[in-house]
PDB file of N, CA and C in Angstrom:
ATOM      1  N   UNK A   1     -75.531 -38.399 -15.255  1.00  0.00           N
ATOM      2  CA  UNK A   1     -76.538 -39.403 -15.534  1.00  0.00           C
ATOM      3  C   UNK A   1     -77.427 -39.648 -14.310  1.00  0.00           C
ATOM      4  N   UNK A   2     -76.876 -39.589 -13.375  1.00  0.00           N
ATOM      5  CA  UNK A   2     -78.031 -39.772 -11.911  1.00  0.00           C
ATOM      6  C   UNK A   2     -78.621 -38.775 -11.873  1.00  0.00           C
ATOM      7  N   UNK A   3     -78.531 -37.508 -12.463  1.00  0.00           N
ATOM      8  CA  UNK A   3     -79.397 -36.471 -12.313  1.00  0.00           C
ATOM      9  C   UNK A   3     -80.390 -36.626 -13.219  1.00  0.00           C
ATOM     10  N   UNK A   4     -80.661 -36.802 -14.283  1.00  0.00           N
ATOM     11  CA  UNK A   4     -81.627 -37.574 -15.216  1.00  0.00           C
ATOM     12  C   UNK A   4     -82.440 -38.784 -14.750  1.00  0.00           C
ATOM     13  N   UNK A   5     -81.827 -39.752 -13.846  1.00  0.00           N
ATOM     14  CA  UNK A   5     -82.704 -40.445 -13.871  1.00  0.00           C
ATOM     15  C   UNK A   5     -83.163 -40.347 -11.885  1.00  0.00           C
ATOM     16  N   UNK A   6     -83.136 -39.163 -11.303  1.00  0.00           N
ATOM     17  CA  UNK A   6     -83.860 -38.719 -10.535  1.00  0.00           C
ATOM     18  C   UNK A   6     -84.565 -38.175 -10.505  1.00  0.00           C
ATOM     19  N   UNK A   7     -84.733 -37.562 -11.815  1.00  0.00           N
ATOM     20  CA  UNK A   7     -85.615 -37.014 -12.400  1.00  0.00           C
ATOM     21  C   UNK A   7     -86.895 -37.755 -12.849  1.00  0.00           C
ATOM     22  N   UNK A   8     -86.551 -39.112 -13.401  1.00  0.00           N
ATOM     23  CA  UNK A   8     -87.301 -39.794 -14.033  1.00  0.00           C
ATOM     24  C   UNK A   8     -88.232 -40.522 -13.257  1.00  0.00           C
ATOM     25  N   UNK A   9     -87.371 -40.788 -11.976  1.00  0.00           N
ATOM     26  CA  UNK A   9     -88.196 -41.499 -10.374  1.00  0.00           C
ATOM     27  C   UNK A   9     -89.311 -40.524  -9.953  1.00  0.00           C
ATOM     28  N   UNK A  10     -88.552 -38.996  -9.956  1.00  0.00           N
ATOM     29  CA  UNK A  10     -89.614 -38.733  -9.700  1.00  0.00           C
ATOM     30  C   UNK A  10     -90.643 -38.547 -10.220  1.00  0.00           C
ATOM     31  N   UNK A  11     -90.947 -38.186 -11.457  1.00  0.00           N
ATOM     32  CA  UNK A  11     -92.097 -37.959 -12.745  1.00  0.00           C
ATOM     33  C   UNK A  11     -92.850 -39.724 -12.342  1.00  0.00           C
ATOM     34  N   UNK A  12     -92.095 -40.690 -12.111  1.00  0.00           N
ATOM     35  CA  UNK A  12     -92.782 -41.987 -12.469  1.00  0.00           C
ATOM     36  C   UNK A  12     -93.565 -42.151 -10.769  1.00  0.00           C
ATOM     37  N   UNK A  13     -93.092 -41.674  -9.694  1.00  0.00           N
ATOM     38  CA  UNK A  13     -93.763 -41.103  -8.815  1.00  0.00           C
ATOM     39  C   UNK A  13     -94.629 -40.393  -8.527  1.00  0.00           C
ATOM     40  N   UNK A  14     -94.782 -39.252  -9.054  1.00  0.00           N
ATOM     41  CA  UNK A  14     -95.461 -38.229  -9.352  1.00  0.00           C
ATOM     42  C   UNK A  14     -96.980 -39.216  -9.998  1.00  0.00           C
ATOM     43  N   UNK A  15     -96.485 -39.801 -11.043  1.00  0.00           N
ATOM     44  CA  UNK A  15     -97.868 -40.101 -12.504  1.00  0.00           C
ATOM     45  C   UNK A  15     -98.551 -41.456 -11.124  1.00  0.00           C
ATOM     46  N   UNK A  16     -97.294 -42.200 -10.505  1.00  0.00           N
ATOM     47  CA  UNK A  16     -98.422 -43.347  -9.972  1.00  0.00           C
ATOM     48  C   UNK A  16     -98.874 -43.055  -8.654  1.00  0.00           C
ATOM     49  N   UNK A  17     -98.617 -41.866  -8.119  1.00  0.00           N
ATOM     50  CA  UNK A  17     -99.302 -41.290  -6.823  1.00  0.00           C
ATOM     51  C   UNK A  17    -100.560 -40.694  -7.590  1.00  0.00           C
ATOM     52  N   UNK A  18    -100.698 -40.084  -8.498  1.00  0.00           N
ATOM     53  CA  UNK A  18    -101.627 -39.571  -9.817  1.00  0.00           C
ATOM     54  C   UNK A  18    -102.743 -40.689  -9.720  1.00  0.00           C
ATOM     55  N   UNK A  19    -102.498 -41.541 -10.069  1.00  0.00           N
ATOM     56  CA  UNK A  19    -103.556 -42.743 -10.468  1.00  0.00           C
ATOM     57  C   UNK A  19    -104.184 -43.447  -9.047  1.00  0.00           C
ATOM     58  N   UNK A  20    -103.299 -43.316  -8.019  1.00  0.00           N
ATOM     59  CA  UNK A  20    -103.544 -44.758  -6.886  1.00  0.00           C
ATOM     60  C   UNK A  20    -104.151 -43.510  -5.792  1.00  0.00           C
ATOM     61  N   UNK A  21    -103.402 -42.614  -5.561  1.00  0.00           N
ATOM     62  CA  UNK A  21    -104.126 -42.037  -4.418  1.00  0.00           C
ATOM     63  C   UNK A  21    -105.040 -40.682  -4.525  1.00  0.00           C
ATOM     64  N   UNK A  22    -105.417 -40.280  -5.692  1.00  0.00           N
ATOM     65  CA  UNK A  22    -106.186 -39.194  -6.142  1.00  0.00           C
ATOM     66  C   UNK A  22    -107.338 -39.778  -6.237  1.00  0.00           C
ATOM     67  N   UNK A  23    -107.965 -41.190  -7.131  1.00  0.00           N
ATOM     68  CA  UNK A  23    -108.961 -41.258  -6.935  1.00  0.00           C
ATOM     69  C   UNK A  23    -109.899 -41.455  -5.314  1.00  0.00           C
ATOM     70  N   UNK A  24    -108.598 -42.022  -4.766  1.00  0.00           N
ATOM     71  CA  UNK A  24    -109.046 -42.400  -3.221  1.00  0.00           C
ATOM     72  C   UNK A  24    -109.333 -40.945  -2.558  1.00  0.00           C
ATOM     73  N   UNK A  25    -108.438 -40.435  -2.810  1.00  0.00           N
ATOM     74  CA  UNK A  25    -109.360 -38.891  -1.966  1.00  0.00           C
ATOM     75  C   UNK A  25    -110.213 -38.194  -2.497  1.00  0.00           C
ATOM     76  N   UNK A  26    -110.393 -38.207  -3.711  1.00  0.00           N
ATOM     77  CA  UNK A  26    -111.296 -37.336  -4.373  1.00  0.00           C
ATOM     78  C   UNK A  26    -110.508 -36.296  -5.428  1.00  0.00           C
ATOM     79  N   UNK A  27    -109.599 -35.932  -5.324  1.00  0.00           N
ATOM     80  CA  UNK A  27    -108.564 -35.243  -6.130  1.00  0.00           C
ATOM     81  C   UNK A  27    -108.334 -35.188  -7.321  1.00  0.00           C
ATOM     82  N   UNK A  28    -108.689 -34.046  -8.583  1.00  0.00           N
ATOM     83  CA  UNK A  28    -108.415 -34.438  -9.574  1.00  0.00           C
ATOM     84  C   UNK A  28    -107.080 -34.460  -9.930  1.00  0.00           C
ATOM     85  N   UNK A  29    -106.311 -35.152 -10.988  1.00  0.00           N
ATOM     86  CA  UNK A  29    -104.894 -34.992 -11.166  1.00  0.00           C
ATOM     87  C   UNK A  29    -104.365 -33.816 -11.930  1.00  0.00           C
ATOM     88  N   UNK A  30    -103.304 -33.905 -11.682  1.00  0.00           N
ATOM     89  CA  UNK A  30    -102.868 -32.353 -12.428  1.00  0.00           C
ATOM     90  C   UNK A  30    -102.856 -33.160 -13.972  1.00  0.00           C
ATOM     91  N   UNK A  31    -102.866 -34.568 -14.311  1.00  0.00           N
ATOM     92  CA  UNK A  31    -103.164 -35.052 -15.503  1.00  0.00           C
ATOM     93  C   UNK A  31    -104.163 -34.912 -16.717  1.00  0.00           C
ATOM     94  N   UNK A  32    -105.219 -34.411 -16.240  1.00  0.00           N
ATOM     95  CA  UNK A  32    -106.413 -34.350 -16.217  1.00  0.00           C
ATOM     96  C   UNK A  32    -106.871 -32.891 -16.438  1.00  0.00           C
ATOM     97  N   UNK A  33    -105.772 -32.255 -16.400  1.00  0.00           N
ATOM     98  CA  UNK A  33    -106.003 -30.508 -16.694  1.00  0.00           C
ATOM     99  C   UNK A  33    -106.493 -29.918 -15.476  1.00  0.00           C
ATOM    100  N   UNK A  34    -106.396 -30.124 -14.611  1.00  0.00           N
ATOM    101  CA  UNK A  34    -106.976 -29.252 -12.953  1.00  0.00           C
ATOM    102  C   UNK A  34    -105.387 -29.033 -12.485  1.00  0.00           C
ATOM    103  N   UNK A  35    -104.943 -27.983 -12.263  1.00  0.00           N
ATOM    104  CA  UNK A  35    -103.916 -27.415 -11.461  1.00  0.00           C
ATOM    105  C   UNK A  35    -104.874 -27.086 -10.028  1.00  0.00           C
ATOM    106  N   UNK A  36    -104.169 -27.569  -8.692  1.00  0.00           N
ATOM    107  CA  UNK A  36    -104.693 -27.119  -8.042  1.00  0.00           C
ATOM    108  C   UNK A  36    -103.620 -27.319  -7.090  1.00  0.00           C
ATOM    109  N   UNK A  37    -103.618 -27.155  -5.449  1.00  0.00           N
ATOM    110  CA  UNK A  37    -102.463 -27.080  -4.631  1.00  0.00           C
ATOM    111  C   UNK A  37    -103.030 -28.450  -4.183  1.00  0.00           C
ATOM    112  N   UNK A  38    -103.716 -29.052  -3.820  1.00  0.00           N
ATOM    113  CA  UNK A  38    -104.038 -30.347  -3.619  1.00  0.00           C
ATOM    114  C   UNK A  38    -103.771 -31.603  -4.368  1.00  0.00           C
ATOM    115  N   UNK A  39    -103.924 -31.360  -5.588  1.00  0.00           N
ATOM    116  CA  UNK A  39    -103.379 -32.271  -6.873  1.00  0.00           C
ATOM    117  C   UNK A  39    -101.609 -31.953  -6.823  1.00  0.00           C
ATOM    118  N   UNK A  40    -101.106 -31.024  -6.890  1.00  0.00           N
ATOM    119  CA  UNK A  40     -99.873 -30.793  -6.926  1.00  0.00           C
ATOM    120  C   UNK A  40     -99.090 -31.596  -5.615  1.00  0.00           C
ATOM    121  N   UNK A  41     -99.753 -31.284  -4.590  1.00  0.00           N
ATOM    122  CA  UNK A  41     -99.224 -31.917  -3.075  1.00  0.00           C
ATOM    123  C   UNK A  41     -99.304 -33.542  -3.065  1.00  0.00           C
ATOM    124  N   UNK A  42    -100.292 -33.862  -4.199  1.00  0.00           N
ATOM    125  CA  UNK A  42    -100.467 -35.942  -3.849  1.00  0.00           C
ATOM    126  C   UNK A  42     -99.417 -35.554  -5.255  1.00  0.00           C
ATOM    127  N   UNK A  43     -99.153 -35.037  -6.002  1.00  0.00           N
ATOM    128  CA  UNK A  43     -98.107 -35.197  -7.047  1.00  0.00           C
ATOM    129  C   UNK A  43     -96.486 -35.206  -6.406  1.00  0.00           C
ATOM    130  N   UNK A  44     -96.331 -35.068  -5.395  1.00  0.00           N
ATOM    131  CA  UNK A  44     -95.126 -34.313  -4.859  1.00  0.00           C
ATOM    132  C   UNK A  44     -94.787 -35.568  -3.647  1.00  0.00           C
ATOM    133  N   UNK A  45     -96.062 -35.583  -2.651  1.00  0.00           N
ATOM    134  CA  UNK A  45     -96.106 -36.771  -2.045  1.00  0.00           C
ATOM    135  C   UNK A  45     -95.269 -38.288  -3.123  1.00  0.00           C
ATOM    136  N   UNK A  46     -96.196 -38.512  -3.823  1.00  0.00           N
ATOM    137  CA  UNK A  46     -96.040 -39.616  -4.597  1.00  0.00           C
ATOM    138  C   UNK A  46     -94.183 -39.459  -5.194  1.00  0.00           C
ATOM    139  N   UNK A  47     -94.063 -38.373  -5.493  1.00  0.00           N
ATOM    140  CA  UNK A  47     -92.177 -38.390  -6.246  1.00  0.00           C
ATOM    141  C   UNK A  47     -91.392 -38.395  -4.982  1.00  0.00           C
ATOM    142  N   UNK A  48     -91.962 -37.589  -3.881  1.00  0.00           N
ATOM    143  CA  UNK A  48     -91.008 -38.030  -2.550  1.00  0.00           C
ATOM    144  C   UNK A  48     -90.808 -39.665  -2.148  1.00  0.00           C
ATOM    145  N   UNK A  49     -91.886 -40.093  -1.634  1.00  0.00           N
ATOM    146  CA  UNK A  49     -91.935 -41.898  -1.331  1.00  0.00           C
ATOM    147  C   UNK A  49     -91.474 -42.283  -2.114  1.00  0.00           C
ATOM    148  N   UNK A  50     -91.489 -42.027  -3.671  1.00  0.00           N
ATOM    149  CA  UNK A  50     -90.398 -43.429  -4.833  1.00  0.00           C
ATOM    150  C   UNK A  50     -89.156 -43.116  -4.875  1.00  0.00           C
ATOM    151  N   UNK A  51     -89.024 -41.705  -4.456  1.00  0.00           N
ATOM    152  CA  UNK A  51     -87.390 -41.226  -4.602  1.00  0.00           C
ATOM    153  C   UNK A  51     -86.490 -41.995  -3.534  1.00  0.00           C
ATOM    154  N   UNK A  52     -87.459 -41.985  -2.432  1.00  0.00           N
ATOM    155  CA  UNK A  52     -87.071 -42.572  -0.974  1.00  0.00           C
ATOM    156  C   UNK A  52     -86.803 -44.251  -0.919  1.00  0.00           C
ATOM    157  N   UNK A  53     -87.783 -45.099  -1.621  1.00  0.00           N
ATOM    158  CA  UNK A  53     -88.213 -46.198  -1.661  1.00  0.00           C
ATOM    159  C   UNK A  53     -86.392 -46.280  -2.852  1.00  0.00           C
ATOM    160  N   UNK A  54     -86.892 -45.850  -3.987  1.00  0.00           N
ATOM    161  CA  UNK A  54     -85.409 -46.114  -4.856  1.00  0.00           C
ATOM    162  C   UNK A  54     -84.054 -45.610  -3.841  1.00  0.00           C
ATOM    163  N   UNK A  55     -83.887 -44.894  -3.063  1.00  0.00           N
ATOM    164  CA  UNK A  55     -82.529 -44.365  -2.379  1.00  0.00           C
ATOM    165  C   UNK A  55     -82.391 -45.816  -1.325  1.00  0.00           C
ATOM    166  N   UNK A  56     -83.197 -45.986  -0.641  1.00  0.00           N
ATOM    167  CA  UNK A  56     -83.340 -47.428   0.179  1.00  0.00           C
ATOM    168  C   UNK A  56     -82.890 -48.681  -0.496  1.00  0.00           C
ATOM    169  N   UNK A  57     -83.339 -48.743  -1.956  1.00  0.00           N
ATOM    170  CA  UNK A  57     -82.992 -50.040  -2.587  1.00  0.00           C
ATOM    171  C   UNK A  57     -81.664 -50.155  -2.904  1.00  0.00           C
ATOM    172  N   UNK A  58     -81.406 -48.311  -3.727  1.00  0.00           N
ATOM    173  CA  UNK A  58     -80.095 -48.450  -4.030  1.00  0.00           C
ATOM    174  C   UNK A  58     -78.680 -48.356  -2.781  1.00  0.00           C
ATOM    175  N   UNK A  59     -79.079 -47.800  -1.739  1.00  0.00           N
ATOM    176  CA  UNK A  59     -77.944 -47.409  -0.977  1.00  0.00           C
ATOM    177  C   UNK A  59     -77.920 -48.522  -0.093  1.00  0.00           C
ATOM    178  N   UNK A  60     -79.054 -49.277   0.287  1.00  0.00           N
ATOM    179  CA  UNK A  60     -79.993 -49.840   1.645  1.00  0.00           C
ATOM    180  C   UNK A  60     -79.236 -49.310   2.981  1.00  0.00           C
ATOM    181  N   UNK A  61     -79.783 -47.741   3.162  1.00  0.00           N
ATOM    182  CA  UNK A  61     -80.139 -48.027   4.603  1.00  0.00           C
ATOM    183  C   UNK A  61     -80.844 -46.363   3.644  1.00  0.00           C
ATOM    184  N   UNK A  62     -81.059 -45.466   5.114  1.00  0.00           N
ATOM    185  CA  UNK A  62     -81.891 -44.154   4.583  1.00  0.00           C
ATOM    186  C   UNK A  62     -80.289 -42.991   4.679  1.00  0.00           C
ATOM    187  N   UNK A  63     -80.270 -41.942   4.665  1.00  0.00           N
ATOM    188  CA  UNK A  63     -79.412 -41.165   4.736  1.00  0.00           C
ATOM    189  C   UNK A  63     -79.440 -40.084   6.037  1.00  0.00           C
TER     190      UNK A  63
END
């Protein structure tokens, strides 16, 4: 079951790095039908920091 829902942190990471920091750089989202290595990298960014931010809440300290 934790493998499912690390999964899910990250997708919900992924979609709100999508919305908050793509328009700020200029980036289209991989949402939006543009595959590109730039869209993929703020997609990846964004599931790293919530994965991190959730491991902090749940464990509190970092690993």
């Amino acid at each position: 079951m934790n493998f499912i829902l690390w999964i899910l942190v990250g997708v919900v990471g992924a979609l709100i790095a999508g919305w908050i920091i793509s328009p700020l750089v200029g980036i289209p989202t991989i949402n939006q039908d543009v595959f590109s290595l730039p869209a993929l990298l703020v997609s990846l960014l964004g599931a790293i920091v919530l994965l991190g931010v959730v491991n902090l809440v749940r464990r509190g300290r970092i690993r």
